[in-house]
C-alpha atoms as a PDB file:
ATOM      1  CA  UNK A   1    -135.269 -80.245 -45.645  1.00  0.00           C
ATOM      2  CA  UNK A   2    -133.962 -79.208 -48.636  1.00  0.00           C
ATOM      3  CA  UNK A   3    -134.310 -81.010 -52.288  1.00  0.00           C
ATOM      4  CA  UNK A   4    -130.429 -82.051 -52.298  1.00  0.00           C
ATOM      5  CA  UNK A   5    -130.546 -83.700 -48.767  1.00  0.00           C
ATOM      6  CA  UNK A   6    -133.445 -85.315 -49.191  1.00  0.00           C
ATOM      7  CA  UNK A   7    -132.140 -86.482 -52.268  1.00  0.00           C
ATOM      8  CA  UNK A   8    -129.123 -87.231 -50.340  1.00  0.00           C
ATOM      9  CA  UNK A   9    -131.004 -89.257 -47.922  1.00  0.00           C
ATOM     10  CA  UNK A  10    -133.210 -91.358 -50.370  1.00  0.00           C
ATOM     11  CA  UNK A  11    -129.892 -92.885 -52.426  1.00  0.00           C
ATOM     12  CA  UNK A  12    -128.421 -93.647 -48.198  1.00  0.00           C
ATOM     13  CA  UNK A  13    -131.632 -95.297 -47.673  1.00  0.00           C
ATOM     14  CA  UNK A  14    -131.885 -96.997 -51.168  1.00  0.00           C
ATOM     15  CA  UNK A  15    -128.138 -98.003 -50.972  1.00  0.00           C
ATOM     16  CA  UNK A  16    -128.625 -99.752 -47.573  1.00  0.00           C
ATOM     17  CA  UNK A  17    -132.464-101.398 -48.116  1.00  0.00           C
ATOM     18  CA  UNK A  18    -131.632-105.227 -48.779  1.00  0.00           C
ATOM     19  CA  UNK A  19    -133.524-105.986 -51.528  1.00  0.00           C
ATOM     20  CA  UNK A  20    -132.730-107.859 -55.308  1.00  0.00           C
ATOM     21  CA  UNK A  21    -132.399-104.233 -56.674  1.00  0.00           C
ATOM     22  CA  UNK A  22    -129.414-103.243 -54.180  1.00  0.00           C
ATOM     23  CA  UNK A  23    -126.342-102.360 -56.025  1.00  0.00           C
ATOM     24  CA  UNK A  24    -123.056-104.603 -55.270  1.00  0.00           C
ATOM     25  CA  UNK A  25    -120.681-102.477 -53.154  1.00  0.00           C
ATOM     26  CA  UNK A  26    -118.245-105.352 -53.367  1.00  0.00           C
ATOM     27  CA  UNK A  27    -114.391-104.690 -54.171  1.00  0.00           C
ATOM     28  CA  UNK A  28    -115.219-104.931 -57.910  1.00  0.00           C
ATOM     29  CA  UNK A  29    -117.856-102.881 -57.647  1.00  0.00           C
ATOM     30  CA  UNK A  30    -116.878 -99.230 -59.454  1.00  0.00           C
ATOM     31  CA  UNK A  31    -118.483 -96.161 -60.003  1.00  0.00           C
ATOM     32  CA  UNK A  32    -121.163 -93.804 -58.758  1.00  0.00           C
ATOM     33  CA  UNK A  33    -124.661 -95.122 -57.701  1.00  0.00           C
ATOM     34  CA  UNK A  34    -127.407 -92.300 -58.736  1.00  0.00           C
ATOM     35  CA  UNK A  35    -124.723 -90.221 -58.815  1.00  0.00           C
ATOM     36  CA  UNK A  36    -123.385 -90.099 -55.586  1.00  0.00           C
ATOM     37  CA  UNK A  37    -119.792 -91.841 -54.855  1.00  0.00           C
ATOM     38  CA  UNK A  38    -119.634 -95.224 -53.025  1.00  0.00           C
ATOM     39  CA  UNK A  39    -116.892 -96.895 -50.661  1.00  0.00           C
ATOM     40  CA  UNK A  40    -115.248 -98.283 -53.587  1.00  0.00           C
ATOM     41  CA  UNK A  41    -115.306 -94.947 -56.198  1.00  0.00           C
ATOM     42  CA  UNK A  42    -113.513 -92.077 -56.194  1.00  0.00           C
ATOM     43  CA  UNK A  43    -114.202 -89.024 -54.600  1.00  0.00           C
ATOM     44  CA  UNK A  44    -115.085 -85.968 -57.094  1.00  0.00           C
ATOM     45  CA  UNK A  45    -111.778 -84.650 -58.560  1.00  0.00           C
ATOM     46  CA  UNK A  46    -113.666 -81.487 -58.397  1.00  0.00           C
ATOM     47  CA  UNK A  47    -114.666 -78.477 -56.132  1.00  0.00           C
ATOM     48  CA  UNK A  48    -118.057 -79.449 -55.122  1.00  0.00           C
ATOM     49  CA  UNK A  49    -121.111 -77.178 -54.172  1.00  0.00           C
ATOM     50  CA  UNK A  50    -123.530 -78.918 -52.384  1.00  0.00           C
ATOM     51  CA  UNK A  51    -122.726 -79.594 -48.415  1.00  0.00           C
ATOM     52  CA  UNK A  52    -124.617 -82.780 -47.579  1.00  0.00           C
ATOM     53  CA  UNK A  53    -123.543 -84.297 -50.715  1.00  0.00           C
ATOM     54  CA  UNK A  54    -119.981 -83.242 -50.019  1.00  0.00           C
ATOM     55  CA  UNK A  55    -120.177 -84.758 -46.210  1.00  0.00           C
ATOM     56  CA  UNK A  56    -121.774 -87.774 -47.334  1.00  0.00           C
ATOM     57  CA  UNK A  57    -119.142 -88.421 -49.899  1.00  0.00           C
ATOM     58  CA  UNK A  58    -116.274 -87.349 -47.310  1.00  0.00           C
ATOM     59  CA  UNK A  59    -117.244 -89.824 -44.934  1.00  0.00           C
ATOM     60  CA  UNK A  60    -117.599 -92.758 -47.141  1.00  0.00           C
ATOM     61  CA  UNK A  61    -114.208 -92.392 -48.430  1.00  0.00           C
ATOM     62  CA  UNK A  62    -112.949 -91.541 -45.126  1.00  0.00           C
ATOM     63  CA  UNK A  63    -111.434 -88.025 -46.091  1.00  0.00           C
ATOM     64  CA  UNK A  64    -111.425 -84.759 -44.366  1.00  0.00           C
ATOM     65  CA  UNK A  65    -113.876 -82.469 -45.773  1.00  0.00           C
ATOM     66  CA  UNK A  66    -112.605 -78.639 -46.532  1.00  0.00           C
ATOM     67  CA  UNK A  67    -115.436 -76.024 -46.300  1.00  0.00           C
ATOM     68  CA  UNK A  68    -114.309 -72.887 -48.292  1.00  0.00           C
ATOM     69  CA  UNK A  69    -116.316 -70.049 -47.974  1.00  0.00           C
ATOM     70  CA  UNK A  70    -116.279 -67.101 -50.474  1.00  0.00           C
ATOM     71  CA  UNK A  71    -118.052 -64.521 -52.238  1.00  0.00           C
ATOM     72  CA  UNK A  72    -118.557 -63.043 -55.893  1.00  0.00           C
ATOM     73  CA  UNK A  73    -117.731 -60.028 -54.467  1.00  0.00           C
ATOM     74  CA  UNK A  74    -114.660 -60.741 -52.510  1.00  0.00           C
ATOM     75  CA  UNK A  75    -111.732 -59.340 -54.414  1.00  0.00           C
ATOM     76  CA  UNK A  76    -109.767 -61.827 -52.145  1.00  0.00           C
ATOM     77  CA  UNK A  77    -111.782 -64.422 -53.033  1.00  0.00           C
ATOM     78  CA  UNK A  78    -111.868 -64.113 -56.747  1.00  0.00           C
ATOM     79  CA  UNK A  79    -107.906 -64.196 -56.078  1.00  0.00           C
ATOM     80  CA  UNK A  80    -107.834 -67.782 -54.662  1.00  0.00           C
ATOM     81  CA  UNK A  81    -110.501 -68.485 -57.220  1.00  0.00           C
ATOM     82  CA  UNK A  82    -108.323 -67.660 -60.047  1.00  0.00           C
ATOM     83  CA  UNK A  83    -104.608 -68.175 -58.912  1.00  0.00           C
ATOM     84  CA  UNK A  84    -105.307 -71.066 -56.302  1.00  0.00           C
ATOM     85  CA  UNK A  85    -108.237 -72.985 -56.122  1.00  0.00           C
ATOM     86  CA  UNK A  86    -108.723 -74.129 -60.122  1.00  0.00           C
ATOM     87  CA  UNK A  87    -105.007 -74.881 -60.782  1.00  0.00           C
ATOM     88  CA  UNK A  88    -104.309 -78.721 -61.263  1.00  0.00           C
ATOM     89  CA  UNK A  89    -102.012 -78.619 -58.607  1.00  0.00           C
ATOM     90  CA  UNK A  90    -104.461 -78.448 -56.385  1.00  0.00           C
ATOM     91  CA  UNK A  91    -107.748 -80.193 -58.386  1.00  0.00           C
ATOM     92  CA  UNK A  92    -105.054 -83.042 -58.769  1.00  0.00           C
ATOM     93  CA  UNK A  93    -105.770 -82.952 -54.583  1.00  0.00           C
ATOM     94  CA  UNK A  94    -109.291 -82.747 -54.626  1.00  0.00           C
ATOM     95  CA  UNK A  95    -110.750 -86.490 -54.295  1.00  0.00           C
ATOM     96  CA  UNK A  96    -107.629 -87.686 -53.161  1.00  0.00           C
ATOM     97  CA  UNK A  97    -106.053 -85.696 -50.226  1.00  0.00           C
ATOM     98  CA  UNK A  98    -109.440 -83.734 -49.379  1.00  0.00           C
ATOM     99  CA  UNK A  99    -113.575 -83.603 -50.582  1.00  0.00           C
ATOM    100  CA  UNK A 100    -113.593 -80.081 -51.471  1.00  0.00           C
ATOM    101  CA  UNK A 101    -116.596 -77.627 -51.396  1.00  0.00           C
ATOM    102  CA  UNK A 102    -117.281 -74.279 -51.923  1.00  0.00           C
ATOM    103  CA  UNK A 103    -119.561 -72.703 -49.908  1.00  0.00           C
ATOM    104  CA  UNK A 104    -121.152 -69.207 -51.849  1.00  0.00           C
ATOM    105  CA  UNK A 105    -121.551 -67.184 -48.027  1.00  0.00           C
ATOM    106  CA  UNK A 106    -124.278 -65.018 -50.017  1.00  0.00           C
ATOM    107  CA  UNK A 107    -126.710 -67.976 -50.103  1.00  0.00           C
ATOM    108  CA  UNK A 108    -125.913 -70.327 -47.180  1.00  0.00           C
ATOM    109  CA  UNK A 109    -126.284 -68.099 -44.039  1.00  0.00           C
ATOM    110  CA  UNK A 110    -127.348 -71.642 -41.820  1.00  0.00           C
ATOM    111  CA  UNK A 111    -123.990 -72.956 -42.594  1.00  0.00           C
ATOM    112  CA  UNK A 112    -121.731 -69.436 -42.471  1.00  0.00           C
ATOM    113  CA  UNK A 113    -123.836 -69.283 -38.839  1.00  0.00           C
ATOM    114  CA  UNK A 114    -123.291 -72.714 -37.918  1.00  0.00           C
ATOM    115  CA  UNK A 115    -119.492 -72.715 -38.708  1.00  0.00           C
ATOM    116  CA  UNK A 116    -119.382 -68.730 -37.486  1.00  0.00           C
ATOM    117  CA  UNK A 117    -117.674 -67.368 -40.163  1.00  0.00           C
ATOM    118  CA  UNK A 118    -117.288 -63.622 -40.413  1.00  0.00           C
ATOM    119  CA  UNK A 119    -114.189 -63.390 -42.592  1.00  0.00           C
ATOM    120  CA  UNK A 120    -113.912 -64.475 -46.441  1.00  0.00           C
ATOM    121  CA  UNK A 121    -112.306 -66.356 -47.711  1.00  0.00           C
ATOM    122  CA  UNK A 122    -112.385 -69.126 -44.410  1.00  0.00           C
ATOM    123  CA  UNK A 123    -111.821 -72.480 -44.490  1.00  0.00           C
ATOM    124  CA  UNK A 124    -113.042 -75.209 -42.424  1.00  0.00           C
ATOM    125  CA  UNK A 125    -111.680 -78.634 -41.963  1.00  0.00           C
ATOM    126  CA  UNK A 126    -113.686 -81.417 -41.272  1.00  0.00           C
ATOM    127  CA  UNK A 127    -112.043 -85.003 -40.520  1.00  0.00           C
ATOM    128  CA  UNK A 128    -113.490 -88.251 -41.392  1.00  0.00           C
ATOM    129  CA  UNK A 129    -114.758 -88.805 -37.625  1.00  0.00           C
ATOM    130  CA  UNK A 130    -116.503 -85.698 -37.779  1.00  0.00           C
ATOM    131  CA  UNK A 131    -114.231 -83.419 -35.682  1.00  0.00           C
ATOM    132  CA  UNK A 132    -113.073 -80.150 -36.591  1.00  0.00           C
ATOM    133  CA  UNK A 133    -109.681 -79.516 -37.437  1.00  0.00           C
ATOM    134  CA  UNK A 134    -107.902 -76.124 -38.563  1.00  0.00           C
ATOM    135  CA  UNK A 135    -109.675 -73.170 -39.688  1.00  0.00           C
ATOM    136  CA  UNK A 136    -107.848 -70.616 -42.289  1.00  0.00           C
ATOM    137  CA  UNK A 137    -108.372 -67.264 -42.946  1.00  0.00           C
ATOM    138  CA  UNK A 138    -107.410 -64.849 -46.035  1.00  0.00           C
ATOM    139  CA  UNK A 139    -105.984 -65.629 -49.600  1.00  0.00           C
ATOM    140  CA  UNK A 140    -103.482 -68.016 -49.359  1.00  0.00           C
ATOM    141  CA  UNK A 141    -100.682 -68.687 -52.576  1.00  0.00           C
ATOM    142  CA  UNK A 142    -100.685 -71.698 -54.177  1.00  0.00           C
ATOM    143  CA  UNK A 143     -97.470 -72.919 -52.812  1.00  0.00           C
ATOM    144  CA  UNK A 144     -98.842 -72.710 -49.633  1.00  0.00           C
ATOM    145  CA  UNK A 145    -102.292 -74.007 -50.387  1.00  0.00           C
ATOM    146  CA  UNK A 146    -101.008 -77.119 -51.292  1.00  0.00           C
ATOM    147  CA  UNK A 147     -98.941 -77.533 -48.609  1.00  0.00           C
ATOM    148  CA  UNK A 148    -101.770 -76.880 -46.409  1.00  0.00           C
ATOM    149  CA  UNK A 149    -103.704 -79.933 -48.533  1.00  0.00           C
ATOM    150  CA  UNK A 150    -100.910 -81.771 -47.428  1.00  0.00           C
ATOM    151  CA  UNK A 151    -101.143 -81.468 -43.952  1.00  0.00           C
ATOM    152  CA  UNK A 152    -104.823 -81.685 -43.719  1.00  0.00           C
ATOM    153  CA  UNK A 153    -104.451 -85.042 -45.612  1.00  0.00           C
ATOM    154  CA  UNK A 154    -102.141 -86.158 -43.259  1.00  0.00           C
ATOM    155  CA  UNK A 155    -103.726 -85.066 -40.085  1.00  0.00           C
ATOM    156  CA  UNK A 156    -106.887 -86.641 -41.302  1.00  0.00           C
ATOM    157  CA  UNK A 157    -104.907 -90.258 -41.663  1.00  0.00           C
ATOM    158  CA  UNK A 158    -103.354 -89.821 -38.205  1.00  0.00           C
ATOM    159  CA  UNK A 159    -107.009 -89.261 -36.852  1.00  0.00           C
ATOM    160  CA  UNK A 160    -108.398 -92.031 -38.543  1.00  0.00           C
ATOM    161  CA  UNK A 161    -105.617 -94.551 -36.964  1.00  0.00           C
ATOM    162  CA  UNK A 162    -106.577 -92.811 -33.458  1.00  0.00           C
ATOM    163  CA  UNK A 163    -109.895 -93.890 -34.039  1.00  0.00           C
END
């Protein structure tokens, strides 16, 4: 297990052991606790890096996780990177519409193997019940990127009324 999810896992466990030091998770309640988003804070309004804390936070605010996967040296990559992914159209997204994280392929070969990527850049859409949704291939423009945001978003609500 690595450092981050067991990290992960301590604040779940701390969060959800009854005792007089347990934070209030009430309506009023705002903010992260040790870092890590509850029910009633936002959602990082930034791309994140670390899985588990990125599916942890995902679920708890009932949004789709979007796995991108890149490289440092995917020309197509460093495209999105610069043209795409850090413009505030689509950080203005990230914590609202989606949890974003970006997924260097270089140093997570359990997840590139688990999700079978073999193209970069790929995205993967998980929704709030844990089912895949879409998966996207290639550089995308930002007109389109955001539109896609959009429709994950609103897939994600329709499967969370199914549910």
């Amino acid at each position: 297990m690595s450092v981050v999810s067991l990290t992960t896992l301590l604040t779940i466990c701390f969060l959800s052991t009854p005792d007089s030091r347990q934070v209030d998770l009430s309506a009023g309640a705002r903010g992260p606790v040790n870092g890590v988003a509850t029910s009633s804070s936002p959602a990082p309004r930034h791309w994140m890096t670390s899985y588990e804390e990125a599916r942890v936070i995902a679920v708890r605010n009932k949004l789709p996780l979007l796995l991108h996967f890149d490289a440092p040296w995917c020309g197509a990559c460093r495209r999105m990177e610069t043209e795409v992914l850090n413009r505030s159209e689509v950080t203005a997204m990230l914590g609202t519409a989606v949890v974003g994280v970006r997924v260097n392929a270089d140093h997570n070969k359990d997840l590139i193997a688990e999700f079978g990527i073999s193209t970069l850049p790929t995205e993967v859409v998980v929704f709030a019940d844990g089912t895949r949704g879409s998966r996207y291939t290639g550089a995308q423009d930002l007109t389109a990127y955001v539109a896609r945001l959009n429709s994950i978003s609103g897939q994600n609500q329709q499967t969370i009324a199914e549910s």
